[in-house]
N, C-alpha and C. Protein backbone atom coordinates (compact mmCIF):
# COMPACT_ATOMS: atom_id res chain seq x y z
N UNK A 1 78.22 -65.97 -43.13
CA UNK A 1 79.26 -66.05 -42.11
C UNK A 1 79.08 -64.91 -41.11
N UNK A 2 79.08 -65.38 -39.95
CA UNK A 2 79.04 -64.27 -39.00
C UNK A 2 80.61 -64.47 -38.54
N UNK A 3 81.18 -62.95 -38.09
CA UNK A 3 82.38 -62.81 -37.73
C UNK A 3 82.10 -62.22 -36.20
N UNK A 4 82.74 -62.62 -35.32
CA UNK A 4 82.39 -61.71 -33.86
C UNK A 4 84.27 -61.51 -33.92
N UNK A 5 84.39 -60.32 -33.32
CA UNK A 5 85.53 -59.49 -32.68
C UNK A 5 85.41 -60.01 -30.93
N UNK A 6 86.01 -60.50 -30.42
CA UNK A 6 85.77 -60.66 -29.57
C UNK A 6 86.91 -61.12 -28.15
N UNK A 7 86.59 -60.17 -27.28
CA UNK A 7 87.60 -60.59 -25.66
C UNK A 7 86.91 -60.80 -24.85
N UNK A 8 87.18 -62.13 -24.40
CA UNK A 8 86.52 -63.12 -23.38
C UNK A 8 86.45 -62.42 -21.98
N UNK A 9 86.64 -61.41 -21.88
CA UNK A 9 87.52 -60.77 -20.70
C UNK A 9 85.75 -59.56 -19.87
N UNK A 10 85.52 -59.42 -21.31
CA UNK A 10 84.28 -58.09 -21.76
C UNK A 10 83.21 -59.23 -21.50
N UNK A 11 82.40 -58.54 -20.23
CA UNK A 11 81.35 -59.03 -20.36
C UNK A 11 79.94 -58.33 -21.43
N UNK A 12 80.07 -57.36 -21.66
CA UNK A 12 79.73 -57.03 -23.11
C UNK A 12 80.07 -58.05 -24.17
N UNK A 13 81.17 -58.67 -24.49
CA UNK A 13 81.35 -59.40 -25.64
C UNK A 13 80.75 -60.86 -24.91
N UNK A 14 80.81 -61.52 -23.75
CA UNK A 14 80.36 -62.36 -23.42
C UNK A 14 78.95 -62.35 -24.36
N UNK A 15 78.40 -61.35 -24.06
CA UNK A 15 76.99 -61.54 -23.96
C UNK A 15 76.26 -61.43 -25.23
N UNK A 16 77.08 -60.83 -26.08
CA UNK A 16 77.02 -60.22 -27.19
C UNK A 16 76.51 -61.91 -27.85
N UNK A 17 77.96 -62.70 -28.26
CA UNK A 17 78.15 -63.90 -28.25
C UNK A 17 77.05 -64.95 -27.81
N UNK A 18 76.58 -65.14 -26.50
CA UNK A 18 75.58 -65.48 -25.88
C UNK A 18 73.95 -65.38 -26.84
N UNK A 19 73.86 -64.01 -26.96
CA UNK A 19 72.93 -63.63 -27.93
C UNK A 19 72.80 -63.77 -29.27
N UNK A 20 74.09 -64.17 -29.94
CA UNK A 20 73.78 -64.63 -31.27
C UNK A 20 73.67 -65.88 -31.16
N UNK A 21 74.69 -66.86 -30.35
CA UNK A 21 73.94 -68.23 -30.36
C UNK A 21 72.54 -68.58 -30.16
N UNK A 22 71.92 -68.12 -29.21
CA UNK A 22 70.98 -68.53 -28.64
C UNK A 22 69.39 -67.74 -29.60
N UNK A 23 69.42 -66.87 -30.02
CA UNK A 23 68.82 -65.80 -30.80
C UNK A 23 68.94 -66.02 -32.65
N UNK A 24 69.65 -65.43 -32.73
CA UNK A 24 70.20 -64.88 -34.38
C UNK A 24 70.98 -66.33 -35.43
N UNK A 25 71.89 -66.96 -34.67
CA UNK A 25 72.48 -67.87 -35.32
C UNK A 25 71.55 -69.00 -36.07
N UNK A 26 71.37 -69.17 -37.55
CA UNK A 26 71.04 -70.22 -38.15
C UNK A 26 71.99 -71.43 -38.04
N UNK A 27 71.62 -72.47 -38.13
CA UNK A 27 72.17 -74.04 -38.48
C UNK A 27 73.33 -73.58 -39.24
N UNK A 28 72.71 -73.16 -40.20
CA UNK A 28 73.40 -73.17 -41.82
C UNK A 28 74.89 -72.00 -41.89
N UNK A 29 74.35 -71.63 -41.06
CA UNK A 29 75.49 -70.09 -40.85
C UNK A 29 76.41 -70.56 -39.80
N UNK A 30 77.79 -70.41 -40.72
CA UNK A 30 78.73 -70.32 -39.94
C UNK A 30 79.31 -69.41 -38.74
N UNK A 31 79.55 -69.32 -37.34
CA UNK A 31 80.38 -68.46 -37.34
C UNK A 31 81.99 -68.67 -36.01
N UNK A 32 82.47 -67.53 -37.03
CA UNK A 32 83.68 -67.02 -36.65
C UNK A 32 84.39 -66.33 -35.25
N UNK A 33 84.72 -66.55 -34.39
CA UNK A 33 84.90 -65.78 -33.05
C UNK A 33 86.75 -65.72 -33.28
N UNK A 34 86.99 -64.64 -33.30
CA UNK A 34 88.35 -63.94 -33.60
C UNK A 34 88.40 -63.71 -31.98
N UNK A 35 89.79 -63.82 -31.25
CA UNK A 35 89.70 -62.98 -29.77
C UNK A 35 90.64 -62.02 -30.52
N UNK A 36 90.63 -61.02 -30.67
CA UNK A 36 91.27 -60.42 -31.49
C UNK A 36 92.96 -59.86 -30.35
N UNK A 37 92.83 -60.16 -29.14
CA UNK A 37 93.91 -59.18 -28.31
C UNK A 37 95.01 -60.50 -28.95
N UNK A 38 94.79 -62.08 -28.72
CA UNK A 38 95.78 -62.87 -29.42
C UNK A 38 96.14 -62.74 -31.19
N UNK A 39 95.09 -62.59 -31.54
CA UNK A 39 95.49 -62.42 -33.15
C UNK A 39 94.77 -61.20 -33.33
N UNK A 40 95.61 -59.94 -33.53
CA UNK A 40 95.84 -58.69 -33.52
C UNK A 40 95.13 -58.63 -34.98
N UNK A 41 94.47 -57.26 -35.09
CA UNK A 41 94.23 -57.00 -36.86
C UNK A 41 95.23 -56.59 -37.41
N UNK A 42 95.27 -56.22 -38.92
CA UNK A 42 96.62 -55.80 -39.42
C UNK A 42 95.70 -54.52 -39.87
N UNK A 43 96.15 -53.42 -39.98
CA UNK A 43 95.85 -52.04 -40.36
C UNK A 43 95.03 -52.46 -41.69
N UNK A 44 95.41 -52.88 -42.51
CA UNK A 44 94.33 -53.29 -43.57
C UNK A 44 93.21 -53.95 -42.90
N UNK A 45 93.12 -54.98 -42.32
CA UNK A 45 92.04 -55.41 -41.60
C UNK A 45 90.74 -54.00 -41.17
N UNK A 46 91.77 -53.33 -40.37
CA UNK A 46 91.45 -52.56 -39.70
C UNK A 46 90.35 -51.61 -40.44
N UNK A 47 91.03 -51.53 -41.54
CA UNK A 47 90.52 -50.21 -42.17
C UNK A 47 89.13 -50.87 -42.83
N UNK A 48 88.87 -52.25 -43.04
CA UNK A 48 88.24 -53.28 -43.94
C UNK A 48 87.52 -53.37 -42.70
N UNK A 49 87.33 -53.26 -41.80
CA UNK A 49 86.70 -53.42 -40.62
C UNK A 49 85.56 -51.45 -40.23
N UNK A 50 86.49 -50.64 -40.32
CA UNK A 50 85.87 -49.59 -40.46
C UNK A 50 85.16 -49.35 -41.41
N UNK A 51 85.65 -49.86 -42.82
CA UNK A 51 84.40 -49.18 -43.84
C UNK A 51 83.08 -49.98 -43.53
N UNK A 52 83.05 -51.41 -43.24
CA UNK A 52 82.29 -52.25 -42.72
C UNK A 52 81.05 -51.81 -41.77
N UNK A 53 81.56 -50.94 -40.99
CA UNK A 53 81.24 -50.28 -39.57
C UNK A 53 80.40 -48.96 -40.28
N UNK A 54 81.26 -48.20 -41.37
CA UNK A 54 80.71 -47.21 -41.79
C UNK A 54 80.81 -46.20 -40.45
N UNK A 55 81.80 -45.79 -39.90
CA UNK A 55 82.17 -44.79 -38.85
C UNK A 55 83.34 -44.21 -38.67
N UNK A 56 83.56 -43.30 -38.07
CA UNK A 56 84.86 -43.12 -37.99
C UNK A 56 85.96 -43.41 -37.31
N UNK A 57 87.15 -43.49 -37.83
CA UNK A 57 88.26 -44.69 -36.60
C UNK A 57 88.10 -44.46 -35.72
N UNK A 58 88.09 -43.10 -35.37
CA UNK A 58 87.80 -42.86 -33.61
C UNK A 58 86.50 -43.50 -32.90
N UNK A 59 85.49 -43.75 -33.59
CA UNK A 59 84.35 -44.43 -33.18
C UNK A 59 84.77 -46.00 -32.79
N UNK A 60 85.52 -46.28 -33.33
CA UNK A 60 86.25 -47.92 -33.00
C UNK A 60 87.15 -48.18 -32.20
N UNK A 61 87.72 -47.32 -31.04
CA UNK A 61 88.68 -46.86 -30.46
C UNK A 61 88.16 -46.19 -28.96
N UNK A 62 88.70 -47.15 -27.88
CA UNK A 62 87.96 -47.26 -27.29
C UNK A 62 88.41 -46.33 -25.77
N UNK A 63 88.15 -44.86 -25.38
CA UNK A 63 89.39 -44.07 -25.31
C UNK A 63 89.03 -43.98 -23.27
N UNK A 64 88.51 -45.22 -22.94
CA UNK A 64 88.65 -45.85 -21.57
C UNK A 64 90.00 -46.06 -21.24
N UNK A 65 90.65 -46.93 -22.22
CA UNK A 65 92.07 -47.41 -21.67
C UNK A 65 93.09 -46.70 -21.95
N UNK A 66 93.82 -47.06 -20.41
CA UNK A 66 95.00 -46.44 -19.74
C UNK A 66 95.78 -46.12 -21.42
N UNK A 67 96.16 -46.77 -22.15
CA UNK A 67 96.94 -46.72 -23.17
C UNK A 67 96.67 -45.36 -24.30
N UNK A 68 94.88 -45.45 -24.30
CA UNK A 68 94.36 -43.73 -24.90
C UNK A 68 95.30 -42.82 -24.16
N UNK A 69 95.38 -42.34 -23.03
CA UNK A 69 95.88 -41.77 -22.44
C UNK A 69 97.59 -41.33 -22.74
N UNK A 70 98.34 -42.58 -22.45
CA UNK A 70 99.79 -42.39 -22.62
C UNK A 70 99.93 -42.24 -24.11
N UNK A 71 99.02 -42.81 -25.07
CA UNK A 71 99.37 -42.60 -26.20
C UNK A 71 99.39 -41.13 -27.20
N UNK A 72 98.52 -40.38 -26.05
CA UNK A 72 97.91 -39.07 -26.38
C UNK A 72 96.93 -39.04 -27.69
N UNK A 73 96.01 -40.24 -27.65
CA UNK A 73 95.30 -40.10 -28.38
C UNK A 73 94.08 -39.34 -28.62
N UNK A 74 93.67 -38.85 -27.84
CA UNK A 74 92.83 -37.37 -27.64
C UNK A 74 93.21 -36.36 -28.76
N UNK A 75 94.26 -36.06 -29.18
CA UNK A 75 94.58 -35.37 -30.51
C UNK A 75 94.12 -35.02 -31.58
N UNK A 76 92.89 -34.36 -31.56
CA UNK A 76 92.08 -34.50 -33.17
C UNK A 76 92.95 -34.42 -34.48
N UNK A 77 94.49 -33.91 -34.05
CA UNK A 77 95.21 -33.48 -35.08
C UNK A 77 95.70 -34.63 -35.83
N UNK A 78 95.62 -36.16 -35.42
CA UNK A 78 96.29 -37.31 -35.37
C UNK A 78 95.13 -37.33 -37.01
N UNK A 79 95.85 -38.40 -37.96
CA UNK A 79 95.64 -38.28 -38.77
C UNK A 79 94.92 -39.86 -38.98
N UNK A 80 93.91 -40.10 -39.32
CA UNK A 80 93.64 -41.89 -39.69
C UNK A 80 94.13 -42.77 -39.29
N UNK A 81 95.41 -42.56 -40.51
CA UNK A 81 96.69 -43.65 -40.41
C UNK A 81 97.29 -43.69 -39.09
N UNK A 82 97.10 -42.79 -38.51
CA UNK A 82 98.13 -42.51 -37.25
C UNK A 82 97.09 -43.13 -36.57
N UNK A 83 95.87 -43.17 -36.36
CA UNK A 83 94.84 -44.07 -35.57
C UNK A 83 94.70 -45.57 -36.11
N UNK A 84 94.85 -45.88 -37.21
CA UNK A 84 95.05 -47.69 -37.56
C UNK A 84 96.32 -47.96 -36.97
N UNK A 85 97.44 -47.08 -36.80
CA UNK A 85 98.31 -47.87 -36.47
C UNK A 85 99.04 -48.26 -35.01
N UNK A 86 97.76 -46.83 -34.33
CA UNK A 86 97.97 -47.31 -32.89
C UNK A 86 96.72 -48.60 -32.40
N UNK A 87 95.56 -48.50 -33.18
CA UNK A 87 94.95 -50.03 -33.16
C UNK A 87 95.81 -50.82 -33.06
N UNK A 88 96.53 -51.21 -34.77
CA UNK A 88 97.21 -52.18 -34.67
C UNK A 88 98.39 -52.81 -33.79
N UNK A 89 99.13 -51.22 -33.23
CA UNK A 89 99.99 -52.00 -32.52
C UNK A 89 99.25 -52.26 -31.06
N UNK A 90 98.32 -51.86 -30.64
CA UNK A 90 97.22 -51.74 -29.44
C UNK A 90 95.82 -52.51 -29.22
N UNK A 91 95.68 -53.69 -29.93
CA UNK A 91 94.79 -54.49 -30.26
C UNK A 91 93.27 -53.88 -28.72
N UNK A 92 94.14 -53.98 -27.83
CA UNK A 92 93.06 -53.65 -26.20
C UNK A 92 92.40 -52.42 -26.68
N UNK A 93 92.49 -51.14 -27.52
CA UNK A 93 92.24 -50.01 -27.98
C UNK A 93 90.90 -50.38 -28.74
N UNK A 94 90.61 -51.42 -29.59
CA UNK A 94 89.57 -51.82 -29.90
C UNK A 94 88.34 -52.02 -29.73
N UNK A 95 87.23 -51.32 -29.89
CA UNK A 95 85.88 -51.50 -29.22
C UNK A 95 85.60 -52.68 -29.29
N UNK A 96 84.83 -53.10 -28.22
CA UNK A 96 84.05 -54.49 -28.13
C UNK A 96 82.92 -54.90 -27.56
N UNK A 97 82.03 -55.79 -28.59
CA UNK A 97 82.93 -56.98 -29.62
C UNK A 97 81.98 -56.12 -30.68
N UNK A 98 82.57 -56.63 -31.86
CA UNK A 98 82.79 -56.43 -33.07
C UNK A 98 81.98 -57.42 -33.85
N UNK A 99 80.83 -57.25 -34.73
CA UNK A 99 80.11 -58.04 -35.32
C UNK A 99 80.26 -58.06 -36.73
N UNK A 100 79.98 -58.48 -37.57
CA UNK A 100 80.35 -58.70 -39.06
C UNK A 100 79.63 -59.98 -39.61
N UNK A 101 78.04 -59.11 -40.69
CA UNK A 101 77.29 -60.32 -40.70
C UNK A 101 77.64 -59.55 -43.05
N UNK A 102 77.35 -60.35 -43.67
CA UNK A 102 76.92 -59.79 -44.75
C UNK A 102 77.53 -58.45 -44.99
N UNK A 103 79.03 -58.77 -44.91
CA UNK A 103 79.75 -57.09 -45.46
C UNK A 103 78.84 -56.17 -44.55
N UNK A 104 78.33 -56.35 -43.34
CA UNK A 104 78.04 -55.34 -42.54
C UNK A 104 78.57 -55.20 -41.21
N UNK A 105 79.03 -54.38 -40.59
CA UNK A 105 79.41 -54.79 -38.73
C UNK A 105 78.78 -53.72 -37.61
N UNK A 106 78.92 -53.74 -36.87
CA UNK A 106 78.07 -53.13 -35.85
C UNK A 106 79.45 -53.18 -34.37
N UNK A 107 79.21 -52.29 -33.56
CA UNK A 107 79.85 -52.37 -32.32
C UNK A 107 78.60 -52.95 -31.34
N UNK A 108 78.57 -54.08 -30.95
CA UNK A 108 77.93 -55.10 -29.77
C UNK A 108 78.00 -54.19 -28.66
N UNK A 109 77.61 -52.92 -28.36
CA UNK A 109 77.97 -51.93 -26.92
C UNK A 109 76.44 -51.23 -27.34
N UNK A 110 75.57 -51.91 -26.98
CA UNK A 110 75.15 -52.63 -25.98
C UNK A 110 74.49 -53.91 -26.97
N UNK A 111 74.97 -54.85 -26.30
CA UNK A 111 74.75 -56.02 -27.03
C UNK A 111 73.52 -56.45 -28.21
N UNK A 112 72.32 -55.56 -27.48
CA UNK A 112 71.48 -55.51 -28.67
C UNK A 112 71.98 -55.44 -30.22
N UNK A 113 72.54 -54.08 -29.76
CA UNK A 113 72.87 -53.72 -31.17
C UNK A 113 73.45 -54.55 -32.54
N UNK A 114 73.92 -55.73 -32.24
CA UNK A 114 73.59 -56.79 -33.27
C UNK A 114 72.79 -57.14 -33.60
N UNK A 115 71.53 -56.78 -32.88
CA UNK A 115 69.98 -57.47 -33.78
C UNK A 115 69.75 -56.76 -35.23
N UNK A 116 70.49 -55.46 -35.77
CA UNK A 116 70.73 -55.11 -36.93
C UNK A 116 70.48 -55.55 -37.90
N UNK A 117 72.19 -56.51 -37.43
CA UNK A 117 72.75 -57.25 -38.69
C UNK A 117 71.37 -58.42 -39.18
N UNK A 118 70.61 -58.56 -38.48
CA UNK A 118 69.95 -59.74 -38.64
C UNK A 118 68.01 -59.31 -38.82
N UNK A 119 68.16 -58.46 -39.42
CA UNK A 119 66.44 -57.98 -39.85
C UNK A 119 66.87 -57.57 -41.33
């Protein structure tokens, strides 16, 4: 099963997408395209998504948007939890897109970087 994280919006995730169809995707292999800004992760997700990633929350967190800012997320003092749960309530905060092949995931920035999951 391939899982993509993904906002239609990101031409990064466009392309990302683009490249596993056309490239990486077997017949046999399913996959999954989550837009994740409509169906939000839940902090468990989240965290099931980071160990996945093998990085740190802040590496998944994407500190371009206006919302980093007002949220004062710049804070090294902010604690994990306090970063899953401004994900969760902040789905746009999310790097993108988000790959997930074999209990493994990768951030698609720069789209290559899914060829990973697939060697």
């Amino acid at each position: 099963m391939i899982t993509i994280y993904h906002n239609p919006r990101c031409s990064k995730s466009r392309s990302a997408c683009e490249l596993i169809a056309s490239q990486y995707k077997r017949e046999e292999e399913p996959t999954q395209i989550i837009e994740y800004l409509k169906q939000p992760l839940s902090t468990a997700q989240l965290k099931e998504l980071n160990r996945q990633l093998g990085c740190s929350v802040r590496e998944m967190i994407r500190d371009s948007e206006p919302i980093y800012k007002e949220l004062g997320l710049s804070d090294s003092t902010l604690s994990d939890a306090q970063l899953y749960e401004a994900l969760a309530a902040h789905p746009i905060l999310l790097q993108r897109p988000i790959v997930v092949r074999n209990d493994r995931a990768v951030i698609g920035r720069p789209p290559e970087n899914v060829a990973t999951l697939f060697v």
